[in-house]
PDB file of N, CA and C in Angstrom:
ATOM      1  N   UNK A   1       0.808  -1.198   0.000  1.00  0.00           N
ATOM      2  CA  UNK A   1       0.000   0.000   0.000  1.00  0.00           C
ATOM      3  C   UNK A   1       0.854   1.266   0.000  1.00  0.00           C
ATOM      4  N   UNK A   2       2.033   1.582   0.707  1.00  0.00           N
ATOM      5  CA  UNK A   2       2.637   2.366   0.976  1.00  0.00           C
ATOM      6  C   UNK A   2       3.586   3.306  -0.532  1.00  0.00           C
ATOM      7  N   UNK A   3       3.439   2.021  -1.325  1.00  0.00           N
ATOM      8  CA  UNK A   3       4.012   2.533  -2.918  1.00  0.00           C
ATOM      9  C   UNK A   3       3.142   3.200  -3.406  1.00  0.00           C
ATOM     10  N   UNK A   4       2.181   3.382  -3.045  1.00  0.00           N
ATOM     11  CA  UNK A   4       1.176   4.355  -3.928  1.00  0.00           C
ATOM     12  C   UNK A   4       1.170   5.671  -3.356  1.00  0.00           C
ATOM     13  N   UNK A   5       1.858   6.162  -2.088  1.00  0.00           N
ATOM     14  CA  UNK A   5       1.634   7.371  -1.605  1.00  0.00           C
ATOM     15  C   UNK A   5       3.377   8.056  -2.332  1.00  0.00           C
ATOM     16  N   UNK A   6       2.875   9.217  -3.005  1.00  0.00           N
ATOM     17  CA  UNK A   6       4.072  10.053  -3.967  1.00  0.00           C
ATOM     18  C   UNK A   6       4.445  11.385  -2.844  1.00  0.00           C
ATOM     19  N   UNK A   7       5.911  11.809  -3.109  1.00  0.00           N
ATOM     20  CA  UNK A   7       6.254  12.582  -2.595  1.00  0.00           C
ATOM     21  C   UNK A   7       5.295  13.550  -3.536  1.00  0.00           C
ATOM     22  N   UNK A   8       4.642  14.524  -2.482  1.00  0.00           N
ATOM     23  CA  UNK A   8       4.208  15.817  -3.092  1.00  0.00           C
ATOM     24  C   UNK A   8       4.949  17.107  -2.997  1.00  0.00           C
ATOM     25  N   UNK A   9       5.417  16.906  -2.578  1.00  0.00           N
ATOM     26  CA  UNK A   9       6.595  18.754  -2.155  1.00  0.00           C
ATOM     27  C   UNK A   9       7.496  18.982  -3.342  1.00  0.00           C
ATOM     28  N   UNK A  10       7.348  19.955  -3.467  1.00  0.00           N
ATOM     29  CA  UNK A  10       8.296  20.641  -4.899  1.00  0.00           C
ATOM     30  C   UNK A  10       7.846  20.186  -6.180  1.00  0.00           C
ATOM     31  N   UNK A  11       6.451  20.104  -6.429  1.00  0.00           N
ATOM     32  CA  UNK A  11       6.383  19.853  -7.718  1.00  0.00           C
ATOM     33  C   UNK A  11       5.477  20.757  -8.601  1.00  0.00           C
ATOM     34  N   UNK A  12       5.796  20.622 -10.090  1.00  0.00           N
ATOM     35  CA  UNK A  12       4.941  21.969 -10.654  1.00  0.00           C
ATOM     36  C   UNK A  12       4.183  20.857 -11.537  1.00  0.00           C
ATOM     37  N   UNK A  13       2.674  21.104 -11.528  1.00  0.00           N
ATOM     38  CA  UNK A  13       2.031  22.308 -10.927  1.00  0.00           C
ATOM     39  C   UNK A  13       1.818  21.689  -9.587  1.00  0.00           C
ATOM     40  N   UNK A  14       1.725  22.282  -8.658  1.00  0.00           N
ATOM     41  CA  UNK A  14       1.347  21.838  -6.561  1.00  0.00           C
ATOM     42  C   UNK A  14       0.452  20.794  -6.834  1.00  0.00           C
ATOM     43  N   UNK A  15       0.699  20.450  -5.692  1.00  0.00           N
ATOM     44  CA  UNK A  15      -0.120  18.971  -4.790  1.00  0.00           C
ATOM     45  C   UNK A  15      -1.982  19.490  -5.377  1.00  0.00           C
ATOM     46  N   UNK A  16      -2.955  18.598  -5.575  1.00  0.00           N
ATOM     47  CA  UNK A  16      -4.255  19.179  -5.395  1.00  0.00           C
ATOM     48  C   UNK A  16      -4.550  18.214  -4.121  1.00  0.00           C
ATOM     49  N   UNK A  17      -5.690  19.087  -3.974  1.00  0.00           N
ATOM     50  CA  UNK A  17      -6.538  18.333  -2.526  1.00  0.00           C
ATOM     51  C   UNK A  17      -6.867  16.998  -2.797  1.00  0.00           C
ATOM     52  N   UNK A  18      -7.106  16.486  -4.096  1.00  0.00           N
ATOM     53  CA  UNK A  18      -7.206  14.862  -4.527  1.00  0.00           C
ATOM     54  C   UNK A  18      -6.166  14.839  -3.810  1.00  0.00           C
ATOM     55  N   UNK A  19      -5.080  14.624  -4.657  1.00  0.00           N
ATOM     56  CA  UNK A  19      -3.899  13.726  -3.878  1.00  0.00           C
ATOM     57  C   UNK A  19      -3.406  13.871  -3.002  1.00  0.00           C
ATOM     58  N   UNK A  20      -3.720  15.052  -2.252  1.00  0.00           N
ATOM     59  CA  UNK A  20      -3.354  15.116  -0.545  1.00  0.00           C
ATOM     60  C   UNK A  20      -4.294  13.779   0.151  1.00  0.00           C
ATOM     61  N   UNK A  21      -5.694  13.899  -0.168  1.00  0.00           N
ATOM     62  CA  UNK A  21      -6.434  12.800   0.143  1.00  0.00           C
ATOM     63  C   UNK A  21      -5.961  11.652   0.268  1.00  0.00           C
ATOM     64  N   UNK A  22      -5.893  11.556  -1.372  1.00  0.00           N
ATOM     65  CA  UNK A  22      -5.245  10.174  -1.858  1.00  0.00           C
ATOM     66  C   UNK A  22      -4.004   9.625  -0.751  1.00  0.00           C
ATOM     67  N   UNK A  23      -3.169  10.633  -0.812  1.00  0.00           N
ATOM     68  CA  UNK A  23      -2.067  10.212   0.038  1.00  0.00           C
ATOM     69  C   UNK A  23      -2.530   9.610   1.647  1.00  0.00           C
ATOM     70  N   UNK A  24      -3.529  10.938   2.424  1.00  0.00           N
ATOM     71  CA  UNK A  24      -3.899  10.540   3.723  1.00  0.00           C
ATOM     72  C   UNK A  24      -4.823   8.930   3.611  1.00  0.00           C
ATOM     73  N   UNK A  25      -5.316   8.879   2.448  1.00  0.00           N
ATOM     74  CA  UNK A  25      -5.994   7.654   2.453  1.00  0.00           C
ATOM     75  C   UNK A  25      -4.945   6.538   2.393  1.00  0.00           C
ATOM     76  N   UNK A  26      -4.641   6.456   2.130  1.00  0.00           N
ATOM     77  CA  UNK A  26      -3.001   5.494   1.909  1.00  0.00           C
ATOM     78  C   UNK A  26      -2.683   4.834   3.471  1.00  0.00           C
ATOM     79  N   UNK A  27      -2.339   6.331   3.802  1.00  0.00           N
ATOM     80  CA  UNK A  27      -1.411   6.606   5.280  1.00  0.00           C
ATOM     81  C   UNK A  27      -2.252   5.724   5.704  1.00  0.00           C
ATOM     82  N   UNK A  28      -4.214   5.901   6.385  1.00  0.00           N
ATOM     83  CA  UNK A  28      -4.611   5.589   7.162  1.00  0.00           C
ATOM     84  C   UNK A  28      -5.220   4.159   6.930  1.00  0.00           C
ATOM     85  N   UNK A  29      -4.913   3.626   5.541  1.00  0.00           N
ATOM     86  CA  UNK A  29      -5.252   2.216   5.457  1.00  0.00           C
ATOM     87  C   UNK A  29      -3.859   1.048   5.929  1.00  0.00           C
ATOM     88  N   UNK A  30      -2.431   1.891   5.730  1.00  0.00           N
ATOM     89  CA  UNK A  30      -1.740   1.368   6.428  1.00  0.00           C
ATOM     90  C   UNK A  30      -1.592   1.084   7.535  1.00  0.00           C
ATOM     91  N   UNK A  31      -1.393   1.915   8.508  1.00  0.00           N
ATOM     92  CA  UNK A  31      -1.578   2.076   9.603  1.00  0.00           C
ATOM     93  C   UNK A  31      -3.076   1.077  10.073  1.00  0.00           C
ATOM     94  N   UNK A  32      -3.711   1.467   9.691  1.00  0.00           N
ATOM     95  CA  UNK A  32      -5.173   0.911  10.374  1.00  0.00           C
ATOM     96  C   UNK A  32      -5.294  -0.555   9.749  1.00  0.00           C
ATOM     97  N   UNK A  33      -4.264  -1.285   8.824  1.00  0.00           N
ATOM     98  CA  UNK A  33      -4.021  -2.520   8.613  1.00  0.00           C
ATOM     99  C   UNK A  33      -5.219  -3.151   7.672  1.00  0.00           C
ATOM    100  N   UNK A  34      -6.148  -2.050   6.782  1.00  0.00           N
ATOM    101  CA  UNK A  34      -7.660  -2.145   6.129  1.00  0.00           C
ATOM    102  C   UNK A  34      -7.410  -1.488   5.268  1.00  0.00           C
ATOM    103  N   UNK A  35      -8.510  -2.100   4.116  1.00  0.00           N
ATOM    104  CA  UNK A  35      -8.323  -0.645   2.915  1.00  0.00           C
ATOM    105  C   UNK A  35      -9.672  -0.586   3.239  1.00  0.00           C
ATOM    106  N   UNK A  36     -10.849  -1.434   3.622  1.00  0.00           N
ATOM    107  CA  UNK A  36     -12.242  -0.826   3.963  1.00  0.00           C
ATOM    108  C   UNK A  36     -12.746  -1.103   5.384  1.00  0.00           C
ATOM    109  N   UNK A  37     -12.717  -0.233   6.432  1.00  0.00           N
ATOM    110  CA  UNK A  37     -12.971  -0.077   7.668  1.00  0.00           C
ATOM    111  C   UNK A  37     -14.509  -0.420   7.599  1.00  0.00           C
ATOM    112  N   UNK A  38     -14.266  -1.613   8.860  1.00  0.00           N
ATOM    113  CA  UNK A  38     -15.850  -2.283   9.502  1.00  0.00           C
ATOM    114  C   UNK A  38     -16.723  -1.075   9.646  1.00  0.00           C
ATOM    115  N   UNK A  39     -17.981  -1.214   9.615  1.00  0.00           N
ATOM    116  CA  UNK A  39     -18.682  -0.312  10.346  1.00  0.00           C
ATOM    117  C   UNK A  39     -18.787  -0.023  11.354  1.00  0.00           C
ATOM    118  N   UNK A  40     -18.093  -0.534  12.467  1.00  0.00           N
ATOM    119  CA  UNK A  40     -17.884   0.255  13.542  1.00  0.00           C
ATOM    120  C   UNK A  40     -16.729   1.179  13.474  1.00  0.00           C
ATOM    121  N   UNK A  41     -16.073   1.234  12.127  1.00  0.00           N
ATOM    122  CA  UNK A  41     -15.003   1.969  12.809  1.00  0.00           C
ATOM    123  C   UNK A  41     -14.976   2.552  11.591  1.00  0.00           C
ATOM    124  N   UNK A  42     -15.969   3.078  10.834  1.00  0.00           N
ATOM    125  CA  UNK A  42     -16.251   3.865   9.738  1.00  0.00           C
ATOM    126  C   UNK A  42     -16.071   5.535  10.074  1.00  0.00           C
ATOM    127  N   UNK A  43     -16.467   5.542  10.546  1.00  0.00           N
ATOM    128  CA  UNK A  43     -16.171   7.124  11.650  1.00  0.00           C
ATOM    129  C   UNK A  43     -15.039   7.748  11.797  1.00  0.00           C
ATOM    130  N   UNK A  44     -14.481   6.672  12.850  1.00  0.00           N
ATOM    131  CA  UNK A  44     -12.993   6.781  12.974  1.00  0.00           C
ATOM    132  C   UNK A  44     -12.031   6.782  11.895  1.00  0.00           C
ATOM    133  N   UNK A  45     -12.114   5.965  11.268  1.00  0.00           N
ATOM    134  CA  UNK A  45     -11.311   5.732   9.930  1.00  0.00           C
ATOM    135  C   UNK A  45     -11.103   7.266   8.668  1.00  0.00           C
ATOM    136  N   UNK A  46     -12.578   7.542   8.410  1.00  0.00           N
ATOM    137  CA  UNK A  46     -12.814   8.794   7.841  1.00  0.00           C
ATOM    138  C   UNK A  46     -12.185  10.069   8.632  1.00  0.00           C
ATOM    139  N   UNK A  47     -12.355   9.866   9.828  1.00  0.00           N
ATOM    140  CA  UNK A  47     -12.120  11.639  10.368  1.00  0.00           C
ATOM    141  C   UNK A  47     -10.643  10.940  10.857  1.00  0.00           C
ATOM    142  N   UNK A  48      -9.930  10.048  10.596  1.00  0.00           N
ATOM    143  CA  UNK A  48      -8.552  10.186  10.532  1.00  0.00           C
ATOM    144  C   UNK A  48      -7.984  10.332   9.095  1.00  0.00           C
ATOM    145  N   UNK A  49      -8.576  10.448   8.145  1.00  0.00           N
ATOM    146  CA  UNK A  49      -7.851  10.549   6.592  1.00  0.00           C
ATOM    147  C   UNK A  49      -8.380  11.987   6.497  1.00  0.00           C
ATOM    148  N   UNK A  50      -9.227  13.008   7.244  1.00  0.00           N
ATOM    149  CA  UNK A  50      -9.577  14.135   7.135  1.00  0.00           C
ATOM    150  C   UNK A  50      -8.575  14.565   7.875  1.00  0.00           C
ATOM    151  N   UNK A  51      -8.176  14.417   9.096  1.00  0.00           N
ATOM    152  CA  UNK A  51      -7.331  15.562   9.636  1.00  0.00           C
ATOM    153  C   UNK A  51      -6.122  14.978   9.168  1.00  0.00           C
ATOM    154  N   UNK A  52      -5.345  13.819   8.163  1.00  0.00           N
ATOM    155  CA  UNK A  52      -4.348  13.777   8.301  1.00  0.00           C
ATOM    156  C   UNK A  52      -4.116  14.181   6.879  1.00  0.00           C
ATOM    157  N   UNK A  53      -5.056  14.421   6.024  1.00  0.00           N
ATOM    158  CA  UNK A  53      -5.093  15.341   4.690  1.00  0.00           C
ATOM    159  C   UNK A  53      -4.834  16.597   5.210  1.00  0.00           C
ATOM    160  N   UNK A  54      -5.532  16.959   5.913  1.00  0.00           N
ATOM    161  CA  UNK A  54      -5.586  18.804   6.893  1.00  0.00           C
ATOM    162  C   UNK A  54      -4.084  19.238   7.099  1.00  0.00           C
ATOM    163  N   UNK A  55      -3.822  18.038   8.065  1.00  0.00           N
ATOM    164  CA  UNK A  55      -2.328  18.707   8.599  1.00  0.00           C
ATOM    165  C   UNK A  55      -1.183  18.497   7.231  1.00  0.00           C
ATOM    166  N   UNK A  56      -1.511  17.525   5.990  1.00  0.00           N
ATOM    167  CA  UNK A  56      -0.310  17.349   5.392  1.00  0.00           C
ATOM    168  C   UNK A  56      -0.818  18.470   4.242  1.00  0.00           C
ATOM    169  N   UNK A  57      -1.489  18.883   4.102  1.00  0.00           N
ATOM    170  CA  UNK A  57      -2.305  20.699   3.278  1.00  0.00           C
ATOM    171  C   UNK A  57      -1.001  21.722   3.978  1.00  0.00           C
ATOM    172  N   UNK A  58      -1.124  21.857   5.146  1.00  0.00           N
ATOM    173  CA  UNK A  58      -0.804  22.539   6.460  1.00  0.00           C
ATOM    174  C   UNK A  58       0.935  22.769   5.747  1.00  0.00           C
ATOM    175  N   UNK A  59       1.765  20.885   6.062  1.00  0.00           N
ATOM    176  CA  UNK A  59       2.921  21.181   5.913  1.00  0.00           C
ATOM    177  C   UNK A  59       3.289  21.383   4.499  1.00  0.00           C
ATOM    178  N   UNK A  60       2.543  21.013   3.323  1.00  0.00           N
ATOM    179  CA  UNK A  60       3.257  21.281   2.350  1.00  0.00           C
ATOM    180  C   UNK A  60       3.671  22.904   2.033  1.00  0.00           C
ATOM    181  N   UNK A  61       2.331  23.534   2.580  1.00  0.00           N
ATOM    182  CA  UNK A  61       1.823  25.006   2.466  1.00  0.00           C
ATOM    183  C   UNK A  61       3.251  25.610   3.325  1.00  0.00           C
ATOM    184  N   UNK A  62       3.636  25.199   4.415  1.00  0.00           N
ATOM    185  CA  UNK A  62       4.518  25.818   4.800  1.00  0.00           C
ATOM    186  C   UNK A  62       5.995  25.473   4.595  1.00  0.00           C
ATOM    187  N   UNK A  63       5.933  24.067   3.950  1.00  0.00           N
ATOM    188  CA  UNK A  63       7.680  23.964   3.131  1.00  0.00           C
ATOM    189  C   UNK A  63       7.896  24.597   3.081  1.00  0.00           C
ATOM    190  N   UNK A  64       9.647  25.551   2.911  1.00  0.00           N
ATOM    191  CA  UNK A  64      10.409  25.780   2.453  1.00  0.00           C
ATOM    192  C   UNK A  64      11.174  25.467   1.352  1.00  0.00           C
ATOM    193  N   UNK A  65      11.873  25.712  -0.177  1.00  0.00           N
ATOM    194  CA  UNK A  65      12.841  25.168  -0.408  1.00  0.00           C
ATOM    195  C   UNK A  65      13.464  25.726  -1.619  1.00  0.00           C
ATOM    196  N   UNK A  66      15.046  25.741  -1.832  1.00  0.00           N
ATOM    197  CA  UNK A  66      15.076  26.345  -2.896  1.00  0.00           C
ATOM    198  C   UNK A  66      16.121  25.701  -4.276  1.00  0.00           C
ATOM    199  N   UNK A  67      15.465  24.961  -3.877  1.00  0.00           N
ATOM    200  CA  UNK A  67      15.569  23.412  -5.368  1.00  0.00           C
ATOM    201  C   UNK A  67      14.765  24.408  -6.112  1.00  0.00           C
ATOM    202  N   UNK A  68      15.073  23.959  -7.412  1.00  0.00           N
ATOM    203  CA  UNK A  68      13.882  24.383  -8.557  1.00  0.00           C
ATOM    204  C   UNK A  68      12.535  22.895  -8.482  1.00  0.00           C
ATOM    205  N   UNK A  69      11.637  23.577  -8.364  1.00  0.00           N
ATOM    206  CA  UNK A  69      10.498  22.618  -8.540  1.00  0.00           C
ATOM    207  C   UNK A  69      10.497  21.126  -9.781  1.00  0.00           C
ATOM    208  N   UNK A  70       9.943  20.358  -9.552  1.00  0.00           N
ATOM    209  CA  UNK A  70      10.280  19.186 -10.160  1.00  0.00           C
ATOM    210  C   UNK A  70       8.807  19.393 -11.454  1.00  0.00           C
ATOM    211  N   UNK A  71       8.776  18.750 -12.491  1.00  0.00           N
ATOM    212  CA  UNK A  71       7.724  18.661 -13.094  1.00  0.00           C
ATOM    213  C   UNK A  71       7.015  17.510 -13.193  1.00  0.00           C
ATOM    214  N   UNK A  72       5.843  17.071 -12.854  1.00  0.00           N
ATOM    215  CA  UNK A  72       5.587  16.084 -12.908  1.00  0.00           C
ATOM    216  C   UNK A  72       5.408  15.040 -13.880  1.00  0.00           C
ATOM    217  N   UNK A  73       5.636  15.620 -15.002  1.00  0.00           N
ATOM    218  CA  UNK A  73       5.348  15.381 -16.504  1.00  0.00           C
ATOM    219  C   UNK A  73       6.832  14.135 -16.716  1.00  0.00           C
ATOM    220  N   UNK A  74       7.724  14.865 -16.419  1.00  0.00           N
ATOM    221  CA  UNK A  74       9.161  14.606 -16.583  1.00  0.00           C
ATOM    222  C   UNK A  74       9.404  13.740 -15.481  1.00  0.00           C
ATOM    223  N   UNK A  75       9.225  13.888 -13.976  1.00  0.00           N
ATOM    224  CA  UNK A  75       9.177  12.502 -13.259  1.00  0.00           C
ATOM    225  C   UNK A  75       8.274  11.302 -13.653  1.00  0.00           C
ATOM    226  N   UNK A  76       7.550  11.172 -13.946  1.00  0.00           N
ATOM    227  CA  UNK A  76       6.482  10.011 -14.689  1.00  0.00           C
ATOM    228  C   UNK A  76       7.099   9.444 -15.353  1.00  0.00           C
ATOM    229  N   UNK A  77       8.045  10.410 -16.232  1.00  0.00           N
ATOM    230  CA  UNK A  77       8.205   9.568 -17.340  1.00  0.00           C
ATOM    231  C   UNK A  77       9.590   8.339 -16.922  1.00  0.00           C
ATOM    232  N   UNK A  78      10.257   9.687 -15.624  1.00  0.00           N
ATOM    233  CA  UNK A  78      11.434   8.796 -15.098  1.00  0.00           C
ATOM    234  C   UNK A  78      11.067   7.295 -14.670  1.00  0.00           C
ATOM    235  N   UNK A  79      10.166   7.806 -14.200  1.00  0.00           N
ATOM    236  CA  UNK A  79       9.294   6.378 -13.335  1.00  0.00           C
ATOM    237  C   UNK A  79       8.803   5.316 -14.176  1.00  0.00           C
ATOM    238  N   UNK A  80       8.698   5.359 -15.159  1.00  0.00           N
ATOM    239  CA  UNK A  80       7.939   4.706 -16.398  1.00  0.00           C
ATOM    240  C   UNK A  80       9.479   3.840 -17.064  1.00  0.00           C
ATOM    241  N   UNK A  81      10.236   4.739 -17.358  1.00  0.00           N
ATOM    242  CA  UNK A  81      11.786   3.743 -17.586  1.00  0.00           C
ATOM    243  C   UNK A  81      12.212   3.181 -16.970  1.00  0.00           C
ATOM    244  N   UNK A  82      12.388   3.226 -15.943  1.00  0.00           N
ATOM    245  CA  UNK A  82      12.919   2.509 -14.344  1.00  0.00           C
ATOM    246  C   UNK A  82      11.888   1.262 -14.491  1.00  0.00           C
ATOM    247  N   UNK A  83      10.867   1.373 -14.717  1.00  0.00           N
ATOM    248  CA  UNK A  83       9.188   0.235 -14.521  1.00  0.00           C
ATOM    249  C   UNK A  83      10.154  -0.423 -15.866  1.00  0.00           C
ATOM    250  N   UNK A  84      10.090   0.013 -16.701  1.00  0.00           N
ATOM    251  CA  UNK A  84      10.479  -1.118 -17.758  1.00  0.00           C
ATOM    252  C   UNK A  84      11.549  -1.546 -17.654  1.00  0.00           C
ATOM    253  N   UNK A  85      12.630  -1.279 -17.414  1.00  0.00           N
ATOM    254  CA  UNK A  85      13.999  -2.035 -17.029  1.00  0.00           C
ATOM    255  C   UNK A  85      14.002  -2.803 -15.447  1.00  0.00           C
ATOM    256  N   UNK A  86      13.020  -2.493 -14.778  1.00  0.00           N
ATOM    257  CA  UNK A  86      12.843  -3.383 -13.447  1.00  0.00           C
ATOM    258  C   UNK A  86      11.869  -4.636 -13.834  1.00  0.00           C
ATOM    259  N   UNK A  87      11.111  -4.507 -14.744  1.00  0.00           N
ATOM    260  CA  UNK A  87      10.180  -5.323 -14.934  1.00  0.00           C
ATOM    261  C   UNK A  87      10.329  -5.873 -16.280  1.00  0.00           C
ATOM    262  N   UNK A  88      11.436  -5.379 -17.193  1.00  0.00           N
ATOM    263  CA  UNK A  88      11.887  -6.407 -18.416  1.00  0.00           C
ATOM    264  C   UNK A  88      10.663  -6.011 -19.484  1.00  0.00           C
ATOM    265  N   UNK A  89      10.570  -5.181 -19.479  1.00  0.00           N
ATOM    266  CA  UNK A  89       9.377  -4.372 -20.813  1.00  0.00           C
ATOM    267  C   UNK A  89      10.165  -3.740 -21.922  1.00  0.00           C
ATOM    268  N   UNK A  90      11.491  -3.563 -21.172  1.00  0.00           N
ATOM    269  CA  UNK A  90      12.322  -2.157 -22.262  1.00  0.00           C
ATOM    270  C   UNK A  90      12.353  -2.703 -23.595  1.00  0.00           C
TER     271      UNK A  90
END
């Protein structure tokens, strides 16, 4: 589960609130050892991928850094060559 959550900091164009989600959803299915929380713990589960979207809004907003921003266009594609020479596609 944990391969699906992407560094978001420094990239053009910024993080959207999807994938801040996306990411807190990640976090809290790891952690919580579920990708679909029982109904008793439907509640809980949700208002922990809300505040942990909130606070990671919070830190990206207040990063610092003075790298030039990454493009996401151009990492994909890095990621996409690496996939074929790890996985014998090239």
């Amino acid at each position: 589960m944990c391969r699906n959550i992407r560094t978001l900091h420094n990239y053009e164009p910024h993080a959207t609130s999807e994938e801040v989600h996306a990411a807190a959803l990640q976090y809290v299915r790891k952690v919580s050892g579920s990708t679909k929380p029982a109904k008793a713990n439907e509640d809980a589960f949700e208002a922990a991928v809300h505040e942990i979207a909130h606070i990671t809004q919070h830190l990206l907003d207040s990063l610092v850094t003075h790298a030039p921003a990454k493009h996401r266009d151009e990492e994909a594609a890095k990621a996409r060559a690496r996939a074929a020479v790890r996985f014998g596609t090239a």
